[in-house]
N, C-alpha and C. Protein backbone atom coordinates (compact mmCIF):
# COMPACT_ATOMS: atom_id res chain seq x y z
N UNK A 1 120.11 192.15 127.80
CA UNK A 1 119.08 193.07 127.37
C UNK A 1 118.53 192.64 126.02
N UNK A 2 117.50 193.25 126.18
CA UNK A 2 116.83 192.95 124.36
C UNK A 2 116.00 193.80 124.14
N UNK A 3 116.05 193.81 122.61
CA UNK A 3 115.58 194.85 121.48
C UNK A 3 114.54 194.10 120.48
N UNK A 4 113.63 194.96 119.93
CA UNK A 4 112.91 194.23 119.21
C UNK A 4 113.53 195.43 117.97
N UNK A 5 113.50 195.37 116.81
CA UNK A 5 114.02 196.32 115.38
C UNK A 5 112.62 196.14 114.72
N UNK A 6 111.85 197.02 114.16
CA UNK A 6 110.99 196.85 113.32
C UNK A 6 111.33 198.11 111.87
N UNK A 7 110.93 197.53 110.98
CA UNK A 7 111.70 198.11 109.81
C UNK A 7 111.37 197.27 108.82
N UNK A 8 110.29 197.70 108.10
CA UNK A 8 110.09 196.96 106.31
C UNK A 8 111.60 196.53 105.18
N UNK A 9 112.85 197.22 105.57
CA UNK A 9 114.04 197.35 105.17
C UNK A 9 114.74 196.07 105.44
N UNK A 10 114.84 194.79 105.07
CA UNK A 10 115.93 193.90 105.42
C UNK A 10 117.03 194.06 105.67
N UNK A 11 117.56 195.07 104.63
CA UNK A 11 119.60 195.72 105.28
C UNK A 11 119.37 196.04 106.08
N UNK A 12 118.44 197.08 106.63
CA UNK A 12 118.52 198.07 107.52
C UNK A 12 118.34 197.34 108.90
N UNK A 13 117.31 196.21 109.51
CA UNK A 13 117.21 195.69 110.00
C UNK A 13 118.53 195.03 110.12
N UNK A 14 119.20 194.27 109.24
CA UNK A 14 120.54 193.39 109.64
C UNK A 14 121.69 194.77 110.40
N UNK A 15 121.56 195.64 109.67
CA UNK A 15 121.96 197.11 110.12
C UNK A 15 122.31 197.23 111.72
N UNK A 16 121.22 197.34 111.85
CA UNK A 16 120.47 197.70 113.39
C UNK A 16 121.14 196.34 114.10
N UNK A 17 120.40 195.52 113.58
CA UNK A 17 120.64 193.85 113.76
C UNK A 17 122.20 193.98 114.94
N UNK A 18 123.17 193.95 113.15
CA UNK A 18 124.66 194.03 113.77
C UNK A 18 125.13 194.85 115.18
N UNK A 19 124.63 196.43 114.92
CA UNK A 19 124.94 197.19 115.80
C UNK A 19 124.39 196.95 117.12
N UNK A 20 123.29 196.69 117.20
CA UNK A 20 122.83 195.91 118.64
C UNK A 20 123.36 194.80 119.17
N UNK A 21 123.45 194.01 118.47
CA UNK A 21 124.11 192.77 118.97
C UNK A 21 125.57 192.90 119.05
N UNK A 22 126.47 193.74 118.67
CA UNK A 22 128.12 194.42 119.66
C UNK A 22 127.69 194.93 120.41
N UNK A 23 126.39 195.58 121.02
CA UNK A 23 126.37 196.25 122.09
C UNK A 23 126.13 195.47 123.46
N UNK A 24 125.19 194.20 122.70
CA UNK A 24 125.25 193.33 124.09
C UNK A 24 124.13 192.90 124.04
N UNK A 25 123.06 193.05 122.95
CA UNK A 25 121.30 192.57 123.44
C UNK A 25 121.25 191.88 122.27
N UNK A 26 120.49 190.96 122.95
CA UNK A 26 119.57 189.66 122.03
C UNK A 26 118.35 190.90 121.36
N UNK A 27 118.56 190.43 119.75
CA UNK A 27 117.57 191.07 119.12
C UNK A 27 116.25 190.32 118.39
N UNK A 28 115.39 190.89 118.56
CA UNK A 28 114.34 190.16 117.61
C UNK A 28 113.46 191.16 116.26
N UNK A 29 113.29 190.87 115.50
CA UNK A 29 113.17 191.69 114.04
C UNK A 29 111.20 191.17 113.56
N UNK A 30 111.24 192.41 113.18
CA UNK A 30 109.58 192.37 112.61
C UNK A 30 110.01 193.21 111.32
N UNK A 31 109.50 193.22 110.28
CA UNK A 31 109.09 193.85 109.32
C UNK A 31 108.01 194.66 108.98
N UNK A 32 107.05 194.85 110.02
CA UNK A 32 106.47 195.64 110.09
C UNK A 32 105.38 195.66 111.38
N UNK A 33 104.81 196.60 111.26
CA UNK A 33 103.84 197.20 112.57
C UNK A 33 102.86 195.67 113.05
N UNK A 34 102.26 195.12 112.46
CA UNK A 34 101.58 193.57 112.51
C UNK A 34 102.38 192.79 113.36
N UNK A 35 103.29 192.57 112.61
CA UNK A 35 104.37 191.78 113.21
C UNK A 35 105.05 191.71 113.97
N UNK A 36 105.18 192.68 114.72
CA UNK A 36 105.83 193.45 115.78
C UNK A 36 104.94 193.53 116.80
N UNK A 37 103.48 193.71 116.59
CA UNK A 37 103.03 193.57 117.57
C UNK A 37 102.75 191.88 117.74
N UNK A 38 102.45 190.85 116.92
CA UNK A 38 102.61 189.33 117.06
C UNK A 38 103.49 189.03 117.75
N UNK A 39 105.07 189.66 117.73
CA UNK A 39 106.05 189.35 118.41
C UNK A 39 105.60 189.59 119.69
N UNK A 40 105.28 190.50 120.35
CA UNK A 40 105.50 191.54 121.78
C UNK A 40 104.76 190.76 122.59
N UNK A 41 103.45 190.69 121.40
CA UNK A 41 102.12 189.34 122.47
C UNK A 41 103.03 187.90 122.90
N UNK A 42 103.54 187.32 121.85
CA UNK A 42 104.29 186.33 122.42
C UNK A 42 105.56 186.09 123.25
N UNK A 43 106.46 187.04 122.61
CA UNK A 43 107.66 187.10 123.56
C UNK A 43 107.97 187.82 124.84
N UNK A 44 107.09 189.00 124.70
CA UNK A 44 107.26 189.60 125.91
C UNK A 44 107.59 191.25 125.78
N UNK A 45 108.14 192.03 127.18
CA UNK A 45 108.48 193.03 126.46
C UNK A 45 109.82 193.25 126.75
N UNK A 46 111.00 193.50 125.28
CA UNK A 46 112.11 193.90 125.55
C UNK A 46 112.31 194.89 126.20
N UNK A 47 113.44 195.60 126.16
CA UNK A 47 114.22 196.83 127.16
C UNK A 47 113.81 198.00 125.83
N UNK A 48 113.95 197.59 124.52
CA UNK A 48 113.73 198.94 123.84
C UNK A 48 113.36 198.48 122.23
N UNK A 49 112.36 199.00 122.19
CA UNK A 49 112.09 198.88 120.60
C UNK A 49 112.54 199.97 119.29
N UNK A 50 112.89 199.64 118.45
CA UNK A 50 113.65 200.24 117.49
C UNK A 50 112.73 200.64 116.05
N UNK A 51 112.20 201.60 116.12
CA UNK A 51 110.86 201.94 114.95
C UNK A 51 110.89 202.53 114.15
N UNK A 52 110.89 202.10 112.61
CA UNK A 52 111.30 202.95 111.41
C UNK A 52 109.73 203.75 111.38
N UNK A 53 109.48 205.01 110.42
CA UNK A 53 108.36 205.19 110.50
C UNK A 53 107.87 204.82 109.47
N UNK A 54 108.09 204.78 108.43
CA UNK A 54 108.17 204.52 107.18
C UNK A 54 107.45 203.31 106.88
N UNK A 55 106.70 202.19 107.34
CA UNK A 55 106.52 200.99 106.32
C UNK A 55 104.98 201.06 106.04
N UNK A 56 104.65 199.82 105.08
CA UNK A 56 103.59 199.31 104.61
C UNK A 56 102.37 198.87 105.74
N UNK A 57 101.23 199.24 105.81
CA UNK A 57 100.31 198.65 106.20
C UNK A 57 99.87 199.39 107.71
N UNK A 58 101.18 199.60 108.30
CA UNK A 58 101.12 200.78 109.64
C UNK A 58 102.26 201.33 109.55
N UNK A 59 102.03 202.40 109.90
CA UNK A 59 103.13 203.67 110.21
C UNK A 59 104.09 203.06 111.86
N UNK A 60 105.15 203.42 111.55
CA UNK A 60 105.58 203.54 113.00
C UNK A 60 105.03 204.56 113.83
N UNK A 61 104.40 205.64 114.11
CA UNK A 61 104.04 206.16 114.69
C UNK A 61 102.61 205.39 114.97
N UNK A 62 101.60 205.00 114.37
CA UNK A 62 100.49 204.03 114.35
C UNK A 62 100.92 202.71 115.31
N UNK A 63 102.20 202.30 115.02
CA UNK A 63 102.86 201.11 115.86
C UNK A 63 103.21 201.75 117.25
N UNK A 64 103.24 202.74 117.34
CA UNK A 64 104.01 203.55 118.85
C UNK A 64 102.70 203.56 120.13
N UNK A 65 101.67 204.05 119.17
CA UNK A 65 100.67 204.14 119.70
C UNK A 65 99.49 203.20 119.85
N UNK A 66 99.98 202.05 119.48
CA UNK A 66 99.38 200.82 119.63
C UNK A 66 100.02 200.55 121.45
N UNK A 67 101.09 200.34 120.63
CA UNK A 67 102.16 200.32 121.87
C UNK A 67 102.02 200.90 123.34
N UNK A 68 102.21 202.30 123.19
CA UNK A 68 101.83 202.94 124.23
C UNK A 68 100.27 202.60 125.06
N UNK A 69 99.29 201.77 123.82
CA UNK A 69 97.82 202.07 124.59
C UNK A 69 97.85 200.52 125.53
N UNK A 70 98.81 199.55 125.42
CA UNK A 70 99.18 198.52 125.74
C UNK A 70 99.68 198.33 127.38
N UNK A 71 99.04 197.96 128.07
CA UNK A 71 99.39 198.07 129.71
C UNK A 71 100.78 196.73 130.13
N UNK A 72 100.41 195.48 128.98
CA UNK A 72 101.79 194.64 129.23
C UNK A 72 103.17 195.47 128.41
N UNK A 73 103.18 196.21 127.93
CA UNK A 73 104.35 197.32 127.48
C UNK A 73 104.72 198.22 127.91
N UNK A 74 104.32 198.30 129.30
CA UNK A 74 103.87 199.83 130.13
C UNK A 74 105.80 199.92 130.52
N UNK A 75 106.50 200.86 130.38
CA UNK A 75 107.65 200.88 130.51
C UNK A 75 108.65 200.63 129.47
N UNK A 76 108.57 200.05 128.55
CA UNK A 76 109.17 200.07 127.13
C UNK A 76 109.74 201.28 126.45
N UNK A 77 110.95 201.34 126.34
CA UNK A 77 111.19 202.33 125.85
C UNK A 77 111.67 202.41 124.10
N UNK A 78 111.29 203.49 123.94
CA UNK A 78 111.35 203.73 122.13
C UNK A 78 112.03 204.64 121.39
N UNK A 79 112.68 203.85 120.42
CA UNK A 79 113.71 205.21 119.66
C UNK A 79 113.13 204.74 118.21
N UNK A 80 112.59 206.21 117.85
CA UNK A 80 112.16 205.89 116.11
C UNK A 80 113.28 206.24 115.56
N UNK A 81 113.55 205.51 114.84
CA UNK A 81 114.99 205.50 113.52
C UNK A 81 114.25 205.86 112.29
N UNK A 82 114.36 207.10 111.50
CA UNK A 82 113.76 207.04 110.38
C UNK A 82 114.80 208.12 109.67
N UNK A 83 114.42 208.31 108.01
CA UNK A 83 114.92 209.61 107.59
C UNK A 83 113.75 210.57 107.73
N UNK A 84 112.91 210.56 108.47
CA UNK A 84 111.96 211.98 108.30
C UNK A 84 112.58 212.61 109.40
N UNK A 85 112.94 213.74 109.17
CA UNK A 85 113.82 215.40 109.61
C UNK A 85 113.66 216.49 110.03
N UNK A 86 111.88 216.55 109.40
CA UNK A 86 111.32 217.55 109.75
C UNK A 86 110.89 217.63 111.36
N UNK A 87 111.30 219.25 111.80
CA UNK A 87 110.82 219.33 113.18
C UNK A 87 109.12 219.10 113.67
N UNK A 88 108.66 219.09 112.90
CA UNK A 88 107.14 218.40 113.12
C UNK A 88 107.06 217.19 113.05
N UNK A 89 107.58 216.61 112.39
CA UNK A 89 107.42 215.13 112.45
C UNK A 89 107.85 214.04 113.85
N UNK A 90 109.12 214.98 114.28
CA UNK A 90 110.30 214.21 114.98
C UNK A 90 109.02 214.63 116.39
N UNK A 91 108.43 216.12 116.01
CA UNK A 91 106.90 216.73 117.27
C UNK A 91 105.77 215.22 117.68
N UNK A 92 105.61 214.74 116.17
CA UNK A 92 104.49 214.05 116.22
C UNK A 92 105.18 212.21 116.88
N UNK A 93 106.04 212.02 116.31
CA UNK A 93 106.79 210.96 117.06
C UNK A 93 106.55 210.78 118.84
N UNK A 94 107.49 212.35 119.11
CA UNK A 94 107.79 212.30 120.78
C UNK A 94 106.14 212.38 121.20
N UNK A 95 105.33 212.95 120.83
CA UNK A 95 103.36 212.67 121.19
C UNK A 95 103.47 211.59 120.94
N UNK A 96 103.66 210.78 120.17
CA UNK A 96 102.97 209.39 120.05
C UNK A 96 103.34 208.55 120.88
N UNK A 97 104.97 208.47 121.84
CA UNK A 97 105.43 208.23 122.77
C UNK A 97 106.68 207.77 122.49
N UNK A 98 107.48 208.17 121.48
CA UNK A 98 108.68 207.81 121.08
C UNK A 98 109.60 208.57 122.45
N UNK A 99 110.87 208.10 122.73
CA UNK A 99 111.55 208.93 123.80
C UNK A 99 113.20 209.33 123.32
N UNK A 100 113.36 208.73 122.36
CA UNK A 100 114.32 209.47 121.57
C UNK A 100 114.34 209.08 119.90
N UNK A 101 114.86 210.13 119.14
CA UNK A 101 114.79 210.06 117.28
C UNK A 101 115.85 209.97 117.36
N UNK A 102 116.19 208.80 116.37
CA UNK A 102 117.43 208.78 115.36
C UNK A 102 117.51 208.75 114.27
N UNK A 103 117.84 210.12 113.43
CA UNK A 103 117.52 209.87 112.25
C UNK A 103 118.77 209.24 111.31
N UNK A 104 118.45 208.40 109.78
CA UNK A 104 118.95 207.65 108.93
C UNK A 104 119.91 208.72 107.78
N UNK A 105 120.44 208.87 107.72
CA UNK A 105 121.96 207.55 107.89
C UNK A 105 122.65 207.74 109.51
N UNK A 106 123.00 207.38 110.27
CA UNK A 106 123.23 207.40 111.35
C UNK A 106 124.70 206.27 112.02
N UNK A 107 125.22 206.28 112.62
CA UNK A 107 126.29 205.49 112.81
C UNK A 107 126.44 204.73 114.50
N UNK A 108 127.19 204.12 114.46
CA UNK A 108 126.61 203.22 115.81
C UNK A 108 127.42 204.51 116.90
N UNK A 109 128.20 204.86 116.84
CA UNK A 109 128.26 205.86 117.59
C UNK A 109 127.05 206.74 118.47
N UNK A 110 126.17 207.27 117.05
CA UNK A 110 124.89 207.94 117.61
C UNK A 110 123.86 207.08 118.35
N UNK A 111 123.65 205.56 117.61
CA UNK A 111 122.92 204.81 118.27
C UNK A 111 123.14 204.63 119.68
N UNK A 112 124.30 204.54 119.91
CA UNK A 112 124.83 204.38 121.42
C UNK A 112 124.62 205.14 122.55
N UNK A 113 124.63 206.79 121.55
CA UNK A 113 124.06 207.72 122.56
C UNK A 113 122.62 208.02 122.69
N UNK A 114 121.97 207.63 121.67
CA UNK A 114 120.91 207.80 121.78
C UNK A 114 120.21 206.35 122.93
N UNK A 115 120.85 205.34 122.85
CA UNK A 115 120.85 204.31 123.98
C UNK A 115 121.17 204.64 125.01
N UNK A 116 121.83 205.39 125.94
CA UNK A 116 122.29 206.18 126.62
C UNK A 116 121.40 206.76 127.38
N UNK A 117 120.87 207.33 126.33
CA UNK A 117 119.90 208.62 126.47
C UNK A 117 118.64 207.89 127.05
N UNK A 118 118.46 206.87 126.85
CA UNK A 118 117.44 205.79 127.22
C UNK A 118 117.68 205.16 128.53
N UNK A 119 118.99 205.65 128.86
CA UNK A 119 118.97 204.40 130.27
C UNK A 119 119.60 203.01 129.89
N UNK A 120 119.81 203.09 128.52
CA UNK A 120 120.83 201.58 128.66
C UNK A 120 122.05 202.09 128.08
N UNK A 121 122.24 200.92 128.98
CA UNK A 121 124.29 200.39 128.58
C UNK A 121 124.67 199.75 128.42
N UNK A 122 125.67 200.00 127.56
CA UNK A 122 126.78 198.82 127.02
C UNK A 122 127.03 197.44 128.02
N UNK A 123 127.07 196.38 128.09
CA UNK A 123 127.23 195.31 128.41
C UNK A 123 126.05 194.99 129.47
């Protein structure tokens, strides 16, 4: 399986990074919304993309909905990882086409279920 991580955050990305890769998927990393979509055109589309909302230049939610308007992504599934908490926000995410929130600080435990929650599994 594979994951794409997008996240302006370098730890956070190696973060994610680590915890995905014990779970079993080849990962690939963008730093932000641009880049992430450069990746997707060239590589293809993984099993699940991983979206902070937070960065420079596009919002992850701006990146979701790029995403979503995208017919070679049609099936991709999405978990925004962010610290925004608020029940409106986590509102405006699941509209934009996110299918599960995980919010930051978070532990691979939750990631797992929230992977789960997605239809994938461990190995």
């Amino acid at each position: 399986m594979q994951a794409i991580i997008v996240d302006d955050s370098k730890a956070m990305r190696a973060i994610l990074r680590n915890m995905m890769e014990d779970l079993g998927f080849a990962v690939w990393e963008a730093g932000g919304g641009a880049e992430a979509l450069d990746l997707l055109r060239h590589q293809g589309r993984p099993d699940v993309a991983l979206v902070d909302w937070n960065m420079p230049g596009m919002s992850g939610v701006d990146l979701i909905r790029q995403m979503r308007a995208d017919p070679l992504l049609e099936g991709l599934r999405i978990l925004m990882v962010t610290t925004e908490v608020e029940a409106a926000r986590v509102a405006v995410a699941l509209q934009a086409g996110a299918q599960e929130y995980l919010m930051k600080p978070f532990t691979a435990e939750t990631l797992q279920e929230k992977l789960s929650l997605l239809g994938l599994r461990k190995g």
